[in-house]
PDB file of N, CA and C in Angstrom:
ATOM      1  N   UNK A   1      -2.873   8.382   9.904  1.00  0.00           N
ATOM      2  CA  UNK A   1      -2.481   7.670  11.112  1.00  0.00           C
ATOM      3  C   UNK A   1      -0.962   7.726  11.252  1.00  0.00           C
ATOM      4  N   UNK A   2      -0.275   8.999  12.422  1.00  0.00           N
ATOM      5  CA  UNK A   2       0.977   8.511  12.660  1.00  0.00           C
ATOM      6  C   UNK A   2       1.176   7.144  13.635  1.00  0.00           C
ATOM      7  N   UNK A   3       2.574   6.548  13.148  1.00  0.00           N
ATOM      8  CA  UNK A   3       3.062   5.492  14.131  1.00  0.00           C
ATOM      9  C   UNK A   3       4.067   5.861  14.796  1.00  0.00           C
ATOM     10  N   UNK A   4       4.741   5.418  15.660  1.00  0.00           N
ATOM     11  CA  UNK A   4       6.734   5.714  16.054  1.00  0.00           C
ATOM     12  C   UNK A   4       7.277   4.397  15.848  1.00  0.00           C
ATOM     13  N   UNK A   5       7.695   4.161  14.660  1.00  0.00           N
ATOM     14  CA  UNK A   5       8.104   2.901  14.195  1.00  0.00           C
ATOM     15  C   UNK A   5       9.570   2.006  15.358  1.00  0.00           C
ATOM     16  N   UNK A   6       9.739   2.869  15.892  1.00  0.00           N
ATOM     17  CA  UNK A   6      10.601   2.986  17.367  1.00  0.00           C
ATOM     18  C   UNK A   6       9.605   1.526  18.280  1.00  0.00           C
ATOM     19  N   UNK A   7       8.688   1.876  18.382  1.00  0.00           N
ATOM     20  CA  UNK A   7       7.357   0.804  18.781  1.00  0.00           C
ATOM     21  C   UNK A   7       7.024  -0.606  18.290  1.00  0.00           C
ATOM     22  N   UNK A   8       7.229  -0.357  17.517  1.00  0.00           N
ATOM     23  CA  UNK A   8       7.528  -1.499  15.646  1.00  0.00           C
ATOM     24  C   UNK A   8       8.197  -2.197  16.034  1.00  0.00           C
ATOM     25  N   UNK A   9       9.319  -1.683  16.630  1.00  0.00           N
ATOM     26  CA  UNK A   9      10.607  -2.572  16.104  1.00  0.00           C
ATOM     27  C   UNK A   9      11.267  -2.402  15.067  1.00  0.00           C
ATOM     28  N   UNK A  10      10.702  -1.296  14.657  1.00  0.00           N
ATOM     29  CA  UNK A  10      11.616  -0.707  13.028  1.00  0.00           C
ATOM     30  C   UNK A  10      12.106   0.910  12.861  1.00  0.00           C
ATOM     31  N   UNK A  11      13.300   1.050  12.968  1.00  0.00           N
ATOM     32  CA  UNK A  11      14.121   2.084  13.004  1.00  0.00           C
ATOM     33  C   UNK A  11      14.579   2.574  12.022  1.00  0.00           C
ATOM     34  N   UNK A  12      14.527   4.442  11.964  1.00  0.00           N
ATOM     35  CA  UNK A  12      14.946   4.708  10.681  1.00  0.00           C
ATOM     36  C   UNK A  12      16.335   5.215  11.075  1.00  0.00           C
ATOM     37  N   UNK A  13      16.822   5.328   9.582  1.00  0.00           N
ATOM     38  CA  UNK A  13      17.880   5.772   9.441  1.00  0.00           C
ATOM     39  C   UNK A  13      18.575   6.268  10.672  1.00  0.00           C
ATOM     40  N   UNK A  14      18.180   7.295  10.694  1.00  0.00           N
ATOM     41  CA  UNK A  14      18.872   8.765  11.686  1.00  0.00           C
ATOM     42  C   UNK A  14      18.662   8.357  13.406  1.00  0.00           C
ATOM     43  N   UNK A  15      17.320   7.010  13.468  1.00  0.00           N
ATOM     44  CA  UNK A  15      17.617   6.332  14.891  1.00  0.00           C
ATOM     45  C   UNK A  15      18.679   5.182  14.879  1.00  0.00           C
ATOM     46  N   UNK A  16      18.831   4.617  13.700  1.00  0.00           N
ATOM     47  CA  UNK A  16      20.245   3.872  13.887  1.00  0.00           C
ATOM     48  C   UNK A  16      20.973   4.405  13.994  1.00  0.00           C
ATOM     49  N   UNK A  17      21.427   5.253  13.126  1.00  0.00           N
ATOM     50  CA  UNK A  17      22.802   6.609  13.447  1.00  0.00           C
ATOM     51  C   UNK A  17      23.236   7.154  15.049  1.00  0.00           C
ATOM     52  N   UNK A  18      22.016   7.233  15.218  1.00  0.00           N
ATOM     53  CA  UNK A  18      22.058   7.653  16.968  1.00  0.00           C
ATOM     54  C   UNK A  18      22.397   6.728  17.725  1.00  0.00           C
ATOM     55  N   UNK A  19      21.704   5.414  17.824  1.00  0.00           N
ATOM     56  CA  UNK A  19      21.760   4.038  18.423  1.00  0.00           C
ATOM     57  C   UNK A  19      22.832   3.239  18.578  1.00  0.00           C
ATOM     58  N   UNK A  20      23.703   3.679  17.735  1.00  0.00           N
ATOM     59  CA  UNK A  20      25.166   3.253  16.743  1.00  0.00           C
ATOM     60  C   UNK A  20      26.412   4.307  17.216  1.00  0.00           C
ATOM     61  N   UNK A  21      25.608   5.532  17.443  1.00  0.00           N
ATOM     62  CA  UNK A  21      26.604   6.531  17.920  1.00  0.00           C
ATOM     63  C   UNK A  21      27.631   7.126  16.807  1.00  0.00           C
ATOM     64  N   UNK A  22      27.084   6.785  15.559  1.00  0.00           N
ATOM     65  CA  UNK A  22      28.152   7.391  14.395  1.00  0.00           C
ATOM     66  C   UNK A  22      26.721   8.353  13.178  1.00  0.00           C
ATOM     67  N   UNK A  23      27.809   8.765  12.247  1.00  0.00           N
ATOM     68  CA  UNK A  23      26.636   9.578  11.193  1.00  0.00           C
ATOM     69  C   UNK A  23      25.054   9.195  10.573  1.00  0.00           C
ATOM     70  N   UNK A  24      24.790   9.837   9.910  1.00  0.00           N
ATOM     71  CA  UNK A  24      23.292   9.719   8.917  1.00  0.00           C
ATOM     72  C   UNK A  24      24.582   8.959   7.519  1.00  0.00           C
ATOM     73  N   UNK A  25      25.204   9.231   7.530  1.00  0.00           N
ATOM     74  CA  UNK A  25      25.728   9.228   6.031  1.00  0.00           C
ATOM     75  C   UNK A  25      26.736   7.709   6.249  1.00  0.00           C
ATOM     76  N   UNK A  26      27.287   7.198   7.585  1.00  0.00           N
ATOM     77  CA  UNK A  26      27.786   6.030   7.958  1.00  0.00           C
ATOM     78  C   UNK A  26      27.166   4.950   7.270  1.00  0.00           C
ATOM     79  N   UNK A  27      25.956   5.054   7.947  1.00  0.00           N
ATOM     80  CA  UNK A  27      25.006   4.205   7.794  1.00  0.00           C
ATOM     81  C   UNK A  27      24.027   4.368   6.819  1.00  0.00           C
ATOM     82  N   UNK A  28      24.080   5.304   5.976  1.00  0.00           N
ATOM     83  CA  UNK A  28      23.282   4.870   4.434  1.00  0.00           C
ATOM     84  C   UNK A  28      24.374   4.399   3.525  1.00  0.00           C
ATOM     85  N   UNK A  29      26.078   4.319   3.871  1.00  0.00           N
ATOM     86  CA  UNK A  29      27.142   4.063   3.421  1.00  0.00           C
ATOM     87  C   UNK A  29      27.115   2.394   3.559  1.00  0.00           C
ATOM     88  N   UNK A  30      26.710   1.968   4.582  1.00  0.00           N
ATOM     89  CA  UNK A  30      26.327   0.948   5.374  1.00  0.00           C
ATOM     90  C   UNK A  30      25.009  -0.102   4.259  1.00  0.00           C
ATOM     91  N   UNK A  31      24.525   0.429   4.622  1.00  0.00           N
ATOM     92  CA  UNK A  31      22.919  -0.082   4.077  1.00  0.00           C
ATOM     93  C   UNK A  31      23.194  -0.327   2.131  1.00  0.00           C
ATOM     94  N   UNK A  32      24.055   1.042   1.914  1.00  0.00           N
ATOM     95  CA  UNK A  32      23.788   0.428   0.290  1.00  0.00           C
ATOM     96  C   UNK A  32      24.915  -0.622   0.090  1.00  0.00           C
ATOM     97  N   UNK A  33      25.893  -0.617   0.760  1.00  0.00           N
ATOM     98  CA  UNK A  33      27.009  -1.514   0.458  1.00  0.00           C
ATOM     99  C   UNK A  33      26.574  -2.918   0.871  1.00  0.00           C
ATOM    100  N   UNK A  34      25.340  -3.523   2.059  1.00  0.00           N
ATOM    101  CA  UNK A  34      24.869  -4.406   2.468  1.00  0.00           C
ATOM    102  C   UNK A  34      25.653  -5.036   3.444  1.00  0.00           C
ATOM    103  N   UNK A  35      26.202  -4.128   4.111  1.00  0.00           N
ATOM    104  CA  UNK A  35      26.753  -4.453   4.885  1.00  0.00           C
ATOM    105  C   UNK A  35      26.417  -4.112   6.758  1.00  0.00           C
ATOM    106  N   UNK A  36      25.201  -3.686   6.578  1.00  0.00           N
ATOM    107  CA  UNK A  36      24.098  -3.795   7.907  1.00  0.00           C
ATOM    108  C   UNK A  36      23.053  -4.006   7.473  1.00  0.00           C
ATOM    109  N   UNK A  37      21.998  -4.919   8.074  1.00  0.00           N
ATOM    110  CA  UNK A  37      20.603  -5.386   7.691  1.00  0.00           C
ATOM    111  C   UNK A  37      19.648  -4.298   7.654  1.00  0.00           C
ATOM    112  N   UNK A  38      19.766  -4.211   6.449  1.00  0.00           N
ATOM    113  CA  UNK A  38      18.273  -2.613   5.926  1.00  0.00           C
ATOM    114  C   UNK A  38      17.436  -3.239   4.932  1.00  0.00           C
ATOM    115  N   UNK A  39      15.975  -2.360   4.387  1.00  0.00           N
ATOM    116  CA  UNK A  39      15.647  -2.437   3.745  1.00  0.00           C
ATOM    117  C   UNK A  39      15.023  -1.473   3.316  1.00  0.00           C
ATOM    118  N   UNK A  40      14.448  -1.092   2.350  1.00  0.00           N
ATOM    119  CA  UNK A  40      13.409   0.411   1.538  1.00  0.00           C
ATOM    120  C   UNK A  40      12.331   0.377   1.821  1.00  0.00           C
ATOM    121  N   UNK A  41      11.546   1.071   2.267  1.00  0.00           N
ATOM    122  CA  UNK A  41      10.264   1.478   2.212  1.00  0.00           C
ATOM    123  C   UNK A  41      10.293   2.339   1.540  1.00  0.00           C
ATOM    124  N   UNK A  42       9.860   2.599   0.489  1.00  0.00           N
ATOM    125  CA  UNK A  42       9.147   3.412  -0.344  1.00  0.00           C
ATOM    126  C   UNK A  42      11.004   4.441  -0.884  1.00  0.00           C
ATOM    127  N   UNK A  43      11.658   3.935  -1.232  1.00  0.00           N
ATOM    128  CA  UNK A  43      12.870   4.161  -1.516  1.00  0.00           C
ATOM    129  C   UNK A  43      13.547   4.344   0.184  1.00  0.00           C
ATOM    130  N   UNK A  44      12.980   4.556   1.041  1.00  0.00           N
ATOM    131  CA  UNK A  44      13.457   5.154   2.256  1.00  0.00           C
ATOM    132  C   UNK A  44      14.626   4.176   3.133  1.00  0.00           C
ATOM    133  N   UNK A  45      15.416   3.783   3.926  1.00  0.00           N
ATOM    134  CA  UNK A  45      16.220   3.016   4.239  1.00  0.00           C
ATOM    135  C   UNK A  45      15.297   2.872   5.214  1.00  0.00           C
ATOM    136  N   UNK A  46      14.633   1.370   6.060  1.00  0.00           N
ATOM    137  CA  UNK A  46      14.623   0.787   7.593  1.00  0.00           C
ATOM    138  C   UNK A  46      14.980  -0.294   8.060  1.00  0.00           C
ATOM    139  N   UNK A  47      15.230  -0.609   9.542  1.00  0.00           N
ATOM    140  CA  UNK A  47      16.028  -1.579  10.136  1.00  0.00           C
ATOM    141  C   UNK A  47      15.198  -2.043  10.849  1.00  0.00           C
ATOM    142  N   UNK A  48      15.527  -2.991  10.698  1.00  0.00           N
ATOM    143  CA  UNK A  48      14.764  -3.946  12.201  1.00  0.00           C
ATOM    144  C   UNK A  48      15.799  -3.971  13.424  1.00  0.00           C
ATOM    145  N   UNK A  49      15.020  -3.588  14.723  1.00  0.00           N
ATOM    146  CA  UNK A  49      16.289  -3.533  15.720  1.00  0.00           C
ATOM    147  C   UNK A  49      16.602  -4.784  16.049  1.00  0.00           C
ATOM    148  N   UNK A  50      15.941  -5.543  15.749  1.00  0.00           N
ATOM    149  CA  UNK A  50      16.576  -6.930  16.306  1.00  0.00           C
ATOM    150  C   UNK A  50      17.359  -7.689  15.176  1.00  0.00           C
ATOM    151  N   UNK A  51      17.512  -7.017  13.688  1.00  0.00           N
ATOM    152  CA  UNK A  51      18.532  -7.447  13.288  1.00  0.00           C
ATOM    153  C   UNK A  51      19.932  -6.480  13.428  1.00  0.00           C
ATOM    154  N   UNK A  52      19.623  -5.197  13.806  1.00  0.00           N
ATOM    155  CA  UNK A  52      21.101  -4.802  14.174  1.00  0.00           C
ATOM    156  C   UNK A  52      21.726  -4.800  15.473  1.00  0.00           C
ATOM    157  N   UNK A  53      20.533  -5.101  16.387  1.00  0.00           N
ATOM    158  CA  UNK A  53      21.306  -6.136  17.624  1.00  0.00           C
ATOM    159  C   UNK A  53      21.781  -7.099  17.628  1.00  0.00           C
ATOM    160  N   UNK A  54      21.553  -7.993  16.127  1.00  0.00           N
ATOM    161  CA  UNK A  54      22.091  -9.030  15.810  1.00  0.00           C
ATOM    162  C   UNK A  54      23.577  -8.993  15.107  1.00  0.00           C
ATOM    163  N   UNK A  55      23.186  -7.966  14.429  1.00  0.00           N
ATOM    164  CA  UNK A  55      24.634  -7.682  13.777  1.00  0.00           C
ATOM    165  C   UNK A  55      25.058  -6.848  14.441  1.00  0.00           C
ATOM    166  N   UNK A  56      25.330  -6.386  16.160  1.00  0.00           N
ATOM    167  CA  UNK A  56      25.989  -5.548  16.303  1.00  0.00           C
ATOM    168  C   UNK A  56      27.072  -7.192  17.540  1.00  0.00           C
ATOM    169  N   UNK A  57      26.053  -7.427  17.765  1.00  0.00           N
ATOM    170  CA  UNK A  57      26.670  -9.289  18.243  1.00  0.00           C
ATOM    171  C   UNK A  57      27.425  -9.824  17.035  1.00  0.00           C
ATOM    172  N   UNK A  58      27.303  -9.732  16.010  1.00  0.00           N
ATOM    173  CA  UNK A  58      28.107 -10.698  15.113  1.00  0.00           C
ATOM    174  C   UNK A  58      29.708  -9.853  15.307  1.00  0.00           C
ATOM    175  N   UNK A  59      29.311  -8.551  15.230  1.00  0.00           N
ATOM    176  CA  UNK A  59      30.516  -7.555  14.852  1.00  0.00           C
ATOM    177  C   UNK A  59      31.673  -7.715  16.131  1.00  0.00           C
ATOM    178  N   UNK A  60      31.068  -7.598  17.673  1.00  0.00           N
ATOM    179  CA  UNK A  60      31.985  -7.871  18.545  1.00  0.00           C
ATOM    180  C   UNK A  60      32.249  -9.363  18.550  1.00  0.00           C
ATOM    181  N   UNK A  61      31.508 -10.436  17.939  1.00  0.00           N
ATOM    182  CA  UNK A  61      32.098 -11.564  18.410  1.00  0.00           C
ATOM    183  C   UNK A  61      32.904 -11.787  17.025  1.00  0.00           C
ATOM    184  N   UNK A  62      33.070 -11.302  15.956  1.00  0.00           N
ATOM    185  CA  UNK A  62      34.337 -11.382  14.644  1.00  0.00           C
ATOM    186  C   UNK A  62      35.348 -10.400  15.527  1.00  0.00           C
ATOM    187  N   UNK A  63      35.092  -9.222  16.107  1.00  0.00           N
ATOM    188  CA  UNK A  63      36.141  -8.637  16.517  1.00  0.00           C
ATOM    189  C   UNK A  63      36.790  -9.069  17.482  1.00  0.00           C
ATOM    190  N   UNK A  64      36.477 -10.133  18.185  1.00  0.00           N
ATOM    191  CA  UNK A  64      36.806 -10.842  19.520  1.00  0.00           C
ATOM    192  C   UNK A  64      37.713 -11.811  19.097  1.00  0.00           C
ATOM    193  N   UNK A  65      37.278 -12.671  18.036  1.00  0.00           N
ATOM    194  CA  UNK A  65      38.271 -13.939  17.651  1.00  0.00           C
ATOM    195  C   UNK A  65      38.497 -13.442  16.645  1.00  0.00           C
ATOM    196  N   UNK A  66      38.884 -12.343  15.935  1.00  0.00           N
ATOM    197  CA  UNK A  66      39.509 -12.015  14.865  1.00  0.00           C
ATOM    198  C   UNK A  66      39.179 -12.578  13.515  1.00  0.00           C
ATOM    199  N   UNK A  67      37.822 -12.989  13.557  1.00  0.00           N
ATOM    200  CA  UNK A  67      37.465 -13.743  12.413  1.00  0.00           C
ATOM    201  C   UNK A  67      36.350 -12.630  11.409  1.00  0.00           C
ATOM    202  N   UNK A  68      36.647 -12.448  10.417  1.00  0.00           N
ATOM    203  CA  UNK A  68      36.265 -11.975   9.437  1.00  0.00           C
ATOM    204  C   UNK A  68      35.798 -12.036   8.187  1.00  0.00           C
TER     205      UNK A  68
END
């Protein structure tokens, strides 16, 4: 049974990369440092889009008031 985890609500790697507009390698740079919301499937990196819509809101509103 294929899925398109796109459907899910759960994005891999290389659709965050795209989604994000930067590398494959950004964002597994990203994910192991814990510094965007990922997790492993089966060693594999995935995201939930509604937590990196969440953290893509946290990121402009620290970059807005300069808080970090």
């Amino acid at each position: 049974m294929t899925q398109n985890t796109s459907n899910e609500g759960v994005l891999t790697l290389a659709e965050v990369a795209a989604y994000l507009k930067v590398t494959e390698r950004t964002i597994y740079r990203l994910a192991g440092a814990k510094k965007i919301p990922a997790f492993k499937v089966g060693g594999v990196w995935r995201f939930r889009k509604m937590d990196i819509d969440a953290w893509i809101h946290a990121q402009s509103v620290d970059s807005a008031g300069g808080q970090r």
